[in-house]
PDB file of N, CA and C in Angstrom:
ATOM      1  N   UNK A   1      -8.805   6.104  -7.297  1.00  0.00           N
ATOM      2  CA  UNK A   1      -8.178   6.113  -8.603  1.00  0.00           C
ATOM      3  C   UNK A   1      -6.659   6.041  -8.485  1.00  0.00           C
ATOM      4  N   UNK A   2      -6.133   6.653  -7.650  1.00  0.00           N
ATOM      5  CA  UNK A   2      -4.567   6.400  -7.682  1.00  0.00           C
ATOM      6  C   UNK A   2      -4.277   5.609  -6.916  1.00  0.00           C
ATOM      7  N   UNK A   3      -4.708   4.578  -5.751  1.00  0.00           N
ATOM      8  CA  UNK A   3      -4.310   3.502  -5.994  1.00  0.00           C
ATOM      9  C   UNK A   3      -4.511   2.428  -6.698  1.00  0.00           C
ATOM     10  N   UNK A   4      -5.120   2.484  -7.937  1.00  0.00           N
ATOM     11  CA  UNK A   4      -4.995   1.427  -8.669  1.00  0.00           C
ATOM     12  C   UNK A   4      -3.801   1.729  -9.820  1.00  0.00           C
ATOM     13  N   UNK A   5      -3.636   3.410  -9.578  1.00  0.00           N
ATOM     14  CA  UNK A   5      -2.240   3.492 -10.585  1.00  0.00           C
ATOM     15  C   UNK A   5      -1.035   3.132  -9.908  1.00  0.00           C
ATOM     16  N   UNK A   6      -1.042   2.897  -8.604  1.00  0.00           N
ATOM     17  CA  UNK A   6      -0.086   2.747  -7.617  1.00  0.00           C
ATOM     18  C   UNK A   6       0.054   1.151  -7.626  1.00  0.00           C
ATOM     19  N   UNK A   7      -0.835   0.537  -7.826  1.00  0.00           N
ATOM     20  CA  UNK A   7      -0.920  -0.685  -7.889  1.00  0.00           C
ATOM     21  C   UNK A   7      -0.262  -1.281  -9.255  1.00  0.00           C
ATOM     22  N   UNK A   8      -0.338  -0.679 -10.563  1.00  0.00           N
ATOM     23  CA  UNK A   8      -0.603  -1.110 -10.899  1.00  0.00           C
ATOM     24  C   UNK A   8       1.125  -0.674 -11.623  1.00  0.00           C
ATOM     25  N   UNK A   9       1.799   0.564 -10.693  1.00  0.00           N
ATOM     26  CA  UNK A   9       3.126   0.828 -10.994  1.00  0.00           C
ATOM     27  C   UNK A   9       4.102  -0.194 -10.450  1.00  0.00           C
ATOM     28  N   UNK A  10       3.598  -0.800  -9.110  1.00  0.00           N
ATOM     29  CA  UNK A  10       4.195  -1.796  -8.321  1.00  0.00           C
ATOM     30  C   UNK A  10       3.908  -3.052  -8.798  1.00  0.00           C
ATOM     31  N   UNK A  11       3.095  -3.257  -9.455  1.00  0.00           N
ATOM     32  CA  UNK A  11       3.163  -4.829 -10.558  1.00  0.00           C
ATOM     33  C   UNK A  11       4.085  -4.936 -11.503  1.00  0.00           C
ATOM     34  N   UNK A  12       4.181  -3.314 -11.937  1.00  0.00           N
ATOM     35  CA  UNK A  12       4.999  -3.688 -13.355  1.00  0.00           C
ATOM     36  C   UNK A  12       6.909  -3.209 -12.892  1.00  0.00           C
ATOM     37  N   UNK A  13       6.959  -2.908 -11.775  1.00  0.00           N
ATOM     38  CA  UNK A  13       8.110  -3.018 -10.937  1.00  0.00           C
ATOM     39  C   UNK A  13       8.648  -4.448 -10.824  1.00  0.00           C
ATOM     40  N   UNK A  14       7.133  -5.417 -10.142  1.00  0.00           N
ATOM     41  CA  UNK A  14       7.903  -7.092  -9.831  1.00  0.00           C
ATOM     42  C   UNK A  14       7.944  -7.353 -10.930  1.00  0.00           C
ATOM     43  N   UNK A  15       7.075  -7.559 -11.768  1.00  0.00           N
ATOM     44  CA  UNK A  15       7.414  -7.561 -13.386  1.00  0.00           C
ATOM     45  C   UNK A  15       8.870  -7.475 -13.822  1.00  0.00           C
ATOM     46  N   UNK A  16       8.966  -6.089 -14.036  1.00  0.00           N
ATOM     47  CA  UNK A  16      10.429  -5.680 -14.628  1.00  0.00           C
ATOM     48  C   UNK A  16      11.788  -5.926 -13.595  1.00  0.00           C
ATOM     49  N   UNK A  17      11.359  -7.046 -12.877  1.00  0.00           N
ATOM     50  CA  UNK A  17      12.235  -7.624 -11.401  1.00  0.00           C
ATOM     51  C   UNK A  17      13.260  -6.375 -10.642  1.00  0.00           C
ATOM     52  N   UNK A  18      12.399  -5.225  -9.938  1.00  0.00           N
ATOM     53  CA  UNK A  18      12.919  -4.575  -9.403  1.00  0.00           C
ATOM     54  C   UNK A  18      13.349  -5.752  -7.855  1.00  0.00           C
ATOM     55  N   UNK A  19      14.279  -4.892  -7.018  1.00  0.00           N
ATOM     56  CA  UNK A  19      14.773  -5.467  -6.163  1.00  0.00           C
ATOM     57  C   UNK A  19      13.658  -5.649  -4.860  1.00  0.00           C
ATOM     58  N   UNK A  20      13.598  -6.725  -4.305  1.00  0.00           N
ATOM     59  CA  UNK A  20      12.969  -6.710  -2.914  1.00  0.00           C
ATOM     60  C   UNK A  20      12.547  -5.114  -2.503  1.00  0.00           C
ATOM     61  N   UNK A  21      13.869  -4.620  -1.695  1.00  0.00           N
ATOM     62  CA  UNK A  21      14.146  -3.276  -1.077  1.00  0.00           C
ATOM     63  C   UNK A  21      13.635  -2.382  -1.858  1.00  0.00           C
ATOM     64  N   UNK A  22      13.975  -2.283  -3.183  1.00  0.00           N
ATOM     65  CA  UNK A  22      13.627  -1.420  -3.891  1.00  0.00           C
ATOM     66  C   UNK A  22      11.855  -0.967  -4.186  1.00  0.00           C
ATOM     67  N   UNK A  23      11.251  -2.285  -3.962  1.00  0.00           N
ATOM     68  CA  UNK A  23       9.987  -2.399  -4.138  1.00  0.00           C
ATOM     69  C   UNK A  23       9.350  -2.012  -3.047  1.00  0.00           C
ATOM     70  N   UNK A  24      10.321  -2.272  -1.680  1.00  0.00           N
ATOM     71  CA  UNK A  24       9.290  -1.749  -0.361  1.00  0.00           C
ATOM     72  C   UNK A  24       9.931  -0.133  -0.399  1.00  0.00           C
ATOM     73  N   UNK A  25      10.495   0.177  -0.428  1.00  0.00           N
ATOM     74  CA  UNK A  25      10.629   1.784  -0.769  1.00  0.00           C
ATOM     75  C   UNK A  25       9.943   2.403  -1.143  1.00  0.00           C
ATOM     76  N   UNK A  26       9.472   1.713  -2.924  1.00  0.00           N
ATOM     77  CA  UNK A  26       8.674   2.809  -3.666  1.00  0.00           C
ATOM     78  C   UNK A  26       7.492   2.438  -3.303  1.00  0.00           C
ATOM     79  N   UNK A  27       6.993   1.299  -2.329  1.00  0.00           N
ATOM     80  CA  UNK A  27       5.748   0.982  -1.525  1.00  0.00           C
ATOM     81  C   UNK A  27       5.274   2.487  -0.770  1.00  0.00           C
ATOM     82  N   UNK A  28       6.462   2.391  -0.290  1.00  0.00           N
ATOM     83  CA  UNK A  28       6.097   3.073   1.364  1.00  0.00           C
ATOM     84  C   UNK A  28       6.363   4.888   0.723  1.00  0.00           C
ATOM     85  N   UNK A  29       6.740   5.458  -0.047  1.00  0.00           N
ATOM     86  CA  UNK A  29       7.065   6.734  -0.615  1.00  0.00           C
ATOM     87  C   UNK A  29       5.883   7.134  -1.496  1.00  0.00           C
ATOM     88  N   UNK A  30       5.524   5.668  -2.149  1.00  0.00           N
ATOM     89  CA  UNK A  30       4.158   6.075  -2.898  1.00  0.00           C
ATOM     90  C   UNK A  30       2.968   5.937  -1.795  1.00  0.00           C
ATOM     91  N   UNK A  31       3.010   5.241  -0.886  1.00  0.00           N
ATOM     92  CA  UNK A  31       1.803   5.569  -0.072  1.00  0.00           C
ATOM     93  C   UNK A  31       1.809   7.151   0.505  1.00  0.00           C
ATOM     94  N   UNK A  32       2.966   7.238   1.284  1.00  0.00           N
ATOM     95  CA  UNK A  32       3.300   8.507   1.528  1.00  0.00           C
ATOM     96  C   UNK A  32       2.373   9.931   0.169  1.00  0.00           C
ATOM     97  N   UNK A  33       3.097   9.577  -0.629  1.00  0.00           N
ATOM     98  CA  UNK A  33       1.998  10.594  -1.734  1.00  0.00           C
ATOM     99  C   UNK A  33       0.822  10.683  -1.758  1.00  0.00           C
ATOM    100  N   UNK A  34       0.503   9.225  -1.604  1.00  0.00           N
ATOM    101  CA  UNK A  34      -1.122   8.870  -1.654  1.00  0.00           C
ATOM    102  C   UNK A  34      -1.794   9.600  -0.563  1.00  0.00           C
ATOM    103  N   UNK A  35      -1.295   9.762   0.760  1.00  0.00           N
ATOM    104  CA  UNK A  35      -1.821  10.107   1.941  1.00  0.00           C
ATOM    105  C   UNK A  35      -1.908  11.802   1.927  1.00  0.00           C
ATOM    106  N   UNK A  36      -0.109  12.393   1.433  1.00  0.00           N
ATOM    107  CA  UNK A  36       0.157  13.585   1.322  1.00  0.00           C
ATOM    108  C   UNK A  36      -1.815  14.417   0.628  1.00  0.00           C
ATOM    109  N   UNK A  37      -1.740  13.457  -0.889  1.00  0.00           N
ATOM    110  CA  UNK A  37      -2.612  13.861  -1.542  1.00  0.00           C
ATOM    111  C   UNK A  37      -3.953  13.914  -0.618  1.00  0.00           C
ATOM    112  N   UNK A  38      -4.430  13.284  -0.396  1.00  0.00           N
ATOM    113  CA  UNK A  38      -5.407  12.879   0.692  1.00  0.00           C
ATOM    114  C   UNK A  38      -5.720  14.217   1.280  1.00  0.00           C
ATOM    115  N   UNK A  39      -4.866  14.505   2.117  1.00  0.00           N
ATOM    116  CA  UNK A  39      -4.485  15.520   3.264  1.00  0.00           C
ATOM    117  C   UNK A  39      -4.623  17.007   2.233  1.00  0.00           C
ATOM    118  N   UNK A  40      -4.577  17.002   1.202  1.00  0.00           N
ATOM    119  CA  UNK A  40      -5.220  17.991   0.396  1.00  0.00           C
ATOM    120  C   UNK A  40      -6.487  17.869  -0.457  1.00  0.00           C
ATOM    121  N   UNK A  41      -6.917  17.216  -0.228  1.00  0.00           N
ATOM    122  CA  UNK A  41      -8.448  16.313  -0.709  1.00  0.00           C
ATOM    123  C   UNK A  41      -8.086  16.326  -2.448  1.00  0.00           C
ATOM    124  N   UNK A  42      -7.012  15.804  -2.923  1.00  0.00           N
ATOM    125  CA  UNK A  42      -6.944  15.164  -4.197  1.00  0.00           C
ATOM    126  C   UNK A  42      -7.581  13.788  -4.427  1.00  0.00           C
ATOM    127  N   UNK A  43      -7.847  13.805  -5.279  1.00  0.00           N
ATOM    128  CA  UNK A  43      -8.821  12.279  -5.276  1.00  0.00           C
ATOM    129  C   UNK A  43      -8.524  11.572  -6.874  1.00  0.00           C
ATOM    130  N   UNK A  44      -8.067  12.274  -7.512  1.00  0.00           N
ATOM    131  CA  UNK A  44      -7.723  12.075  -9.362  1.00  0.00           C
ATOM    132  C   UNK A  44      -6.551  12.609  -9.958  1.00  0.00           C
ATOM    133  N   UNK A  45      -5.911  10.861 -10.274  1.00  0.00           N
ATOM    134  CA  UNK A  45      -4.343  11.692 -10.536  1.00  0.00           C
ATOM    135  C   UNK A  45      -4.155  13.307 -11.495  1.00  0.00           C
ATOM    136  N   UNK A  46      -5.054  13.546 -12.445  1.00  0.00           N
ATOM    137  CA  UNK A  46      -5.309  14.374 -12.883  1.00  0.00           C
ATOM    138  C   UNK A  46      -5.168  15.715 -12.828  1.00  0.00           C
ATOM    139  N   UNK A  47      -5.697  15.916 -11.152  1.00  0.00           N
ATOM    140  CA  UNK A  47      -5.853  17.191 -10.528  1.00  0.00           C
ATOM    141  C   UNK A  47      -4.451  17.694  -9.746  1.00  0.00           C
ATOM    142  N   UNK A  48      -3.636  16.858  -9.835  1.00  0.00           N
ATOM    143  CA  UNK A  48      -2.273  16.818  -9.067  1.00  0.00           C
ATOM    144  C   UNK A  48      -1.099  17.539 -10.111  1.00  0.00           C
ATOM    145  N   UNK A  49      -1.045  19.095  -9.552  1.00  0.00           N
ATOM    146  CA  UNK A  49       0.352  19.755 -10.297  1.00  0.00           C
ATOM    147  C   UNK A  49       1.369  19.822  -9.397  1.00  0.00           C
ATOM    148  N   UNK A  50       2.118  20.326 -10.759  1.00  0.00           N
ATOM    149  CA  UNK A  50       3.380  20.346 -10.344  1.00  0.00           C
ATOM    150  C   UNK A  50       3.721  20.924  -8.726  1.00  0.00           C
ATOM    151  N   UNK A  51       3.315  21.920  -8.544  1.00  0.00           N
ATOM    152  CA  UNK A  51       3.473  22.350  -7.233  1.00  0.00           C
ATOM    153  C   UNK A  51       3.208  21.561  -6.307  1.00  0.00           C
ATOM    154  N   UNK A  52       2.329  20.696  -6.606  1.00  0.00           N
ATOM    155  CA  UNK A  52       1.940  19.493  -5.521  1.00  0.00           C
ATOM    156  C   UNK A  52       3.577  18.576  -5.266  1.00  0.00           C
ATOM    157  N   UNK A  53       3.579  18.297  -6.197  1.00  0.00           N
ATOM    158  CA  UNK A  53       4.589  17.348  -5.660  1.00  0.00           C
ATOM    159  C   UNK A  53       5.791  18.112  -5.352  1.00  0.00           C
ATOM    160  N   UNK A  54       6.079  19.127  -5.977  1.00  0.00           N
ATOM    161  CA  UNK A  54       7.227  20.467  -5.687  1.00  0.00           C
ATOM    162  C   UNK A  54       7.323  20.099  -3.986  1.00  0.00           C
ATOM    163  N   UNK A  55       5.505  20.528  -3.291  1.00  0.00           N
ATOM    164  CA  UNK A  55       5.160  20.572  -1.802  1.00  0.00           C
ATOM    165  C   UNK A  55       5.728  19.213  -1.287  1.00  0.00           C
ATOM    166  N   UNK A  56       5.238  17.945  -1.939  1.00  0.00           N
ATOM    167  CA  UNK A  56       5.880  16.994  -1.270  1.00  0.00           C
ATOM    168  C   UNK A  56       7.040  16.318  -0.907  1.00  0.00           C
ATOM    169  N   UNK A  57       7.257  16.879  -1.991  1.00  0.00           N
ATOM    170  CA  UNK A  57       8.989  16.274  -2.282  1.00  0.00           C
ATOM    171  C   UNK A  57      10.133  17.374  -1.298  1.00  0.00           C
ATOM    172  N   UNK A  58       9.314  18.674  -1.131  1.00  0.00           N
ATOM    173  CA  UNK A  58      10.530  19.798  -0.075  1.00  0.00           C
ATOM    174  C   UNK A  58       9.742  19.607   1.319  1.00  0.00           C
ATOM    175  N   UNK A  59       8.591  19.443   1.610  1.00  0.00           N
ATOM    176  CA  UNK A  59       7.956  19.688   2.987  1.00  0.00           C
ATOM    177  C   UNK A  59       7.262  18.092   3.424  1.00  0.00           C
ATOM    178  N   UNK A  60       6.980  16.921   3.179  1.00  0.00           N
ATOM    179  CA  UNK A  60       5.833  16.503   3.446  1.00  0.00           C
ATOM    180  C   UNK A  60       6.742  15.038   4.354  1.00  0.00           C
ATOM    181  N   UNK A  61       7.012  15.309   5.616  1.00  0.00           N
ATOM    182  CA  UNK A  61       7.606  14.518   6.649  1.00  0.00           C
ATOM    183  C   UNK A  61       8.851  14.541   6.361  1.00  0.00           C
ATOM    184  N   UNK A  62       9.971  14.795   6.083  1.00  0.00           N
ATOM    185  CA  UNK A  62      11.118  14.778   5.063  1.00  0.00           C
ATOM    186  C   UNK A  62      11.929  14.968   5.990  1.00  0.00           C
ATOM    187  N   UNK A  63      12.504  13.414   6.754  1.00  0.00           N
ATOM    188  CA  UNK A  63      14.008  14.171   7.530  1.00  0.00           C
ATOM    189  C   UNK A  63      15.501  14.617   7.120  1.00  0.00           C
ATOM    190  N   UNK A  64      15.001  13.754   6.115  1.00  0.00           N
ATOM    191  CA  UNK A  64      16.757  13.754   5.551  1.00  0.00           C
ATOM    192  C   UNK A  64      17.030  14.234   4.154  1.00  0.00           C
ATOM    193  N   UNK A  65      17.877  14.366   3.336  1.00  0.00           N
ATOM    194  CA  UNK A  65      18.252  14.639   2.075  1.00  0.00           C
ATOM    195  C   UNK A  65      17.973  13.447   1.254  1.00  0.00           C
ATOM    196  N   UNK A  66      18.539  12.644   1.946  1.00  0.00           N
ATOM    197  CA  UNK A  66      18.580  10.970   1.206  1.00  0.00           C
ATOM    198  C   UNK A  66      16.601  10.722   0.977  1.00  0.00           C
ATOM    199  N   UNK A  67      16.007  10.888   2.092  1.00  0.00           N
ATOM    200  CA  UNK A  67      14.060  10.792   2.362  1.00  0.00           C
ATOM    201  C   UNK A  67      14.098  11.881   0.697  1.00  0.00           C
ATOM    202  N   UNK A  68      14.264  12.657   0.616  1.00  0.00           N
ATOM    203  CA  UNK A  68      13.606  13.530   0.089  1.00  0.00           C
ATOM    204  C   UNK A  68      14.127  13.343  -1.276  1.00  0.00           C
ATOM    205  N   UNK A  69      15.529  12.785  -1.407  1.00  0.00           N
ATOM    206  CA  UNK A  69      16.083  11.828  -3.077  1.00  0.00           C
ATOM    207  C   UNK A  69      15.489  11.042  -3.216  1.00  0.00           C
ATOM    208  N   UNK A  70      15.113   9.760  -2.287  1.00  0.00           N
ATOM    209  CA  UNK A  70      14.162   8.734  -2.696  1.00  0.00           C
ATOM    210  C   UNK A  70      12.744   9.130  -2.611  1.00  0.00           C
ATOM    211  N   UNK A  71      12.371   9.980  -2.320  1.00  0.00           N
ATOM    212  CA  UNK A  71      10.794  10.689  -2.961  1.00  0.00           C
ATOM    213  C   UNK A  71      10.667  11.077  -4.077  1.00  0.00           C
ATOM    214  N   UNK A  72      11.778  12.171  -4.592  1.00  0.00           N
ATOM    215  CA  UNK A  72      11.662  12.831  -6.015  1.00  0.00           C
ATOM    216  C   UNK A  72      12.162  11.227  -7.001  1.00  0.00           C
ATOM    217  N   UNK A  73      12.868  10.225  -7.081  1.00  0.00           N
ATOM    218  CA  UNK A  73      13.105   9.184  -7.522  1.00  0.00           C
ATOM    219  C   UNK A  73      12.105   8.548  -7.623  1.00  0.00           C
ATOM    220  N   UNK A  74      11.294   8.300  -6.790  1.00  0.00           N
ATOM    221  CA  UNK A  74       9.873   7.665  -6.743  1.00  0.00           C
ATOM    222  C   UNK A  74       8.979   8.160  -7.803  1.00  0.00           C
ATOM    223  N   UNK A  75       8.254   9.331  -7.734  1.00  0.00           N
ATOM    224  CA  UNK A  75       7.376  10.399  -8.573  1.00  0.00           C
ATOM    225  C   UNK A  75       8.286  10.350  -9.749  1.00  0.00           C
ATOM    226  N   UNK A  76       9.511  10.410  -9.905  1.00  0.00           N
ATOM    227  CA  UNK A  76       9.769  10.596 -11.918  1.00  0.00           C
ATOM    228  C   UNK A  76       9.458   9.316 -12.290  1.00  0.00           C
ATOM    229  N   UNK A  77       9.860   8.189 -11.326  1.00  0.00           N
ATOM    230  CA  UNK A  77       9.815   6.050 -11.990  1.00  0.00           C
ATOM    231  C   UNK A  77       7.955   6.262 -12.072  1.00  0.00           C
ATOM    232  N   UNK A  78       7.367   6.761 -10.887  1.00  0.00           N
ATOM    233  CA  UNK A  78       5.994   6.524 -10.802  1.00  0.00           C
ATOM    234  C   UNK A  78       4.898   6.955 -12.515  1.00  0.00           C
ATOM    235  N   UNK A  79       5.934   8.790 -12.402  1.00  0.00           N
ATOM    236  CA  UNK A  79       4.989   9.717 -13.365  1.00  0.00           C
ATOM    237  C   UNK A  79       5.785   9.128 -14.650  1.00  0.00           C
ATOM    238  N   UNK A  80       6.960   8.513 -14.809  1.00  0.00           N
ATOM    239  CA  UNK A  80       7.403   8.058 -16.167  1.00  0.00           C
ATOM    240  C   UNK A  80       6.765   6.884 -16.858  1.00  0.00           C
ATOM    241  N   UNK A  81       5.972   6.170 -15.772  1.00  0.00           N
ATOM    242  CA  UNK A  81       5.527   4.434 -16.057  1.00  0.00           C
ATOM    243  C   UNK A  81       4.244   4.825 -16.358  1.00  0.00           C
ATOM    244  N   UNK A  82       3.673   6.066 -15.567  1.00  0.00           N
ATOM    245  CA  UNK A  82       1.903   6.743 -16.458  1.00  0.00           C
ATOM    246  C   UNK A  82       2.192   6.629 -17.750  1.00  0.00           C
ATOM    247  N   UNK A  83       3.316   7.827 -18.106  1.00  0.00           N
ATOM    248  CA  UNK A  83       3.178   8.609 -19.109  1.00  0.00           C
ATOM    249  C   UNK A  83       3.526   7.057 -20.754  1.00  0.00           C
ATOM    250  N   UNK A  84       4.407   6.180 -20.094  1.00  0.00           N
ATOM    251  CA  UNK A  84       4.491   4.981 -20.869  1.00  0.00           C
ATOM    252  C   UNK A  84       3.282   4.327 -20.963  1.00  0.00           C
ATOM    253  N   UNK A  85       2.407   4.142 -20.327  1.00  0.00           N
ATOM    254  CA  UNK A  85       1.485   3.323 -19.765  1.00  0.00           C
ATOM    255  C   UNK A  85       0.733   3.975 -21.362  1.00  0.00           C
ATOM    256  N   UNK A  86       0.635   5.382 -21.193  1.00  0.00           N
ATOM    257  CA  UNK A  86      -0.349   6.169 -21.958  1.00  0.00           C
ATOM    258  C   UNK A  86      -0.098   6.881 -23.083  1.00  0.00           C
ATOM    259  N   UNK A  87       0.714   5.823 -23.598  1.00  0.00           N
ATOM    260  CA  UNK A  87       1.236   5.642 -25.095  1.00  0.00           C
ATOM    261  C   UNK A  87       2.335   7.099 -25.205  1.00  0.00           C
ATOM    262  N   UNK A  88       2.933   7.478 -24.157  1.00  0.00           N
ATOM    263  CA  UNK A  88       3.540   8.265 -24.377  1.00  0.00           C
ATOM    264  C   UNK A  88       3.372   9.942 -24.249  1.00  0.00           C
ATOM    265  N   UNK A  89       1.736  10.039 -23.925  1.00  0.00           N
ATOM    266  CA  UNK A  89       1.383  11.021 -23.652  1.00  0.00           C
ATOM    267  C   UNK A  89       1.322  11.553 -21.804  1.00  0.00           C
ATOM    268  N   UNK A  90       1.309  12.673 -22.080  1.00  0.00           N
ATOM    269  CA  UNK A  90       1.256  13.212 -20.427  1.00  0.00           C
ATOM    270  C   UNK A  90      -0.141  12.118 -19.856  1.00  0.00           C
ATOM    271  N   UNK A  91      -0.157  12.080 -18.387  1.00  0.00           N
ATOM    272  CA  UNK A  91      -1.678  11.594 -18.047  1.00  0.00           C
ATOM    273  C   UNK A  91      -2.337  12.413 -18.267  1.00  0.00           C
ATOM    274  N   UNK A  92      -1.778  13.575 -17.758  1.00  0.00           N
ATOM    275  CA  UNK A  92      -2.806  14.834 -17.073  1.00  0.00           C
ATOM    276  C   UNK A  92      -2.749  16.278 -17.690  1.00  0.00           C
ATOM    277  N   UNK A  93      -2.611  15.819 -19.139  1.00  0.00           N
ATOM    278  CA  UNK A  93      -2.171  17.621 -19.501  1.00  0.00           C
ATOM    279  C   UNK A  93      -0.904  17.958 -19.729  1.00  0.00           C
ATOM    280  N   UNK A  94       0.221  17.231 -19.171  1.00  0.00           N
ATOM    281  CA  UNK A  94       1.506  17.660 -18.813  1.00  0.00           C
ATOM    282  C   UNK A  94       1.684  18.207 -17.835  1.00  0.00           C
ATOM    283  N   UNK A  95       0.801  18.360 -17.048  1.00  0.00           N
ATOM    284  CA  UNK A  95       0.961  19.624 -15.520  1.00  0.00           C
ATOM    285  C   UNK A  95       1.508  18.817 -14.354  1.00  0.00           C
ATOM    286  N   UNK A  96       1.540  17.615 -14.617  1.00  0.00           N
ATOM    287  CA  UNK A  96       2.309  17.043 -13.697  1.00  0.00           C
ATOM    288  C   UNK A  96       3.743  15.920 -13.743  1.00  0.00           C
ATOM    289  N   UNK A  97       4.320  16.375 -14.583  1.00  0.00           N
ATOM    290  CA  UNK A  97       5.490  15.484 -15.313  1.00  0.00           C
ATOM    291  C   UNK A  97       6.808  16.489 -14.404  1.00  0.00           C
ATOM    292  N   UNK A  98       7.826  15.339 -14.627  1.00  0.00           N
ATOM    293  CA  UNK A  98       9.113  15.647 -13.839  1.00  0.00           C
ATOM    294  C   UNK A  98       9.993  15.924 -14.961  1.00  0.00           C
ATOM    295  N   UNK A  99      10.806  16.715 -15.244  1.00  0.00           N
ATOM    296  CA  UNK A  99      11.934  17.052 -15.851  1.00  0.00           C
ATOM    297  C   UNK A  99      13.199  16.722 -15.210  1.00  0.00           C
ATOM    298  N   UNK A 100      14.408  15.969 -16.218  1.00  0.00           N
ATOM    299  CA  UNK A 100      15.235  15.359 -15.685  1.00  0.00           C
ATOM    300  C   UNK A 100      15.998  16.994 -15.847  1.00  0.00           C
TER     301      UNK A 100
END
């Protein structure tokens, strides 16, 4: 299930003509999640709170400051293009939305 939301965030990226670079970034940061999730047997964007990504975004391979800005950057473009996607509503309850 979430990679077809992953898929389907990175279509509407070439779509909205994000940059080359920019697109293999949020490639490789959203797989990264995908796997993170995995590694906690999440299987439905649904079931994924806040603390989850809290975990990924401070602990989950993270060498640098800059790794860990372009992660939390990733998850608000990712969880902002759901929440558009879905007329504006949370996906999941609200339990997993980013506050600017």
């Amino acid at each position: 299930m979430l990679h077809r939301h992953i898929n389907q965030f990175l279509k509407y990226c070439r779509l909205a003509d994000f940059s080359i670079r920019s697109i293999q970034a949020l490639t490789a940061r959203l797989n990264e999640f995908k796997n993170f999730l995995k590694i906690q047997r999440i299987r439905s964007i649904k079931r994924v709170r806040y603390r989850h990504l809290i975990n990924f975004a401070a602990d989950y391979n993270t060498t640098s400051i800059h790794v860990t800005k372009s992660l939390i950057l990733t998850l608000r473009q990712f969880y902002q293009r759901m929440r558009m996607a879905n007329g504006g509503r949370a996906t999941n309850g609200g339990r997993a939305t980013l506050s600017y």
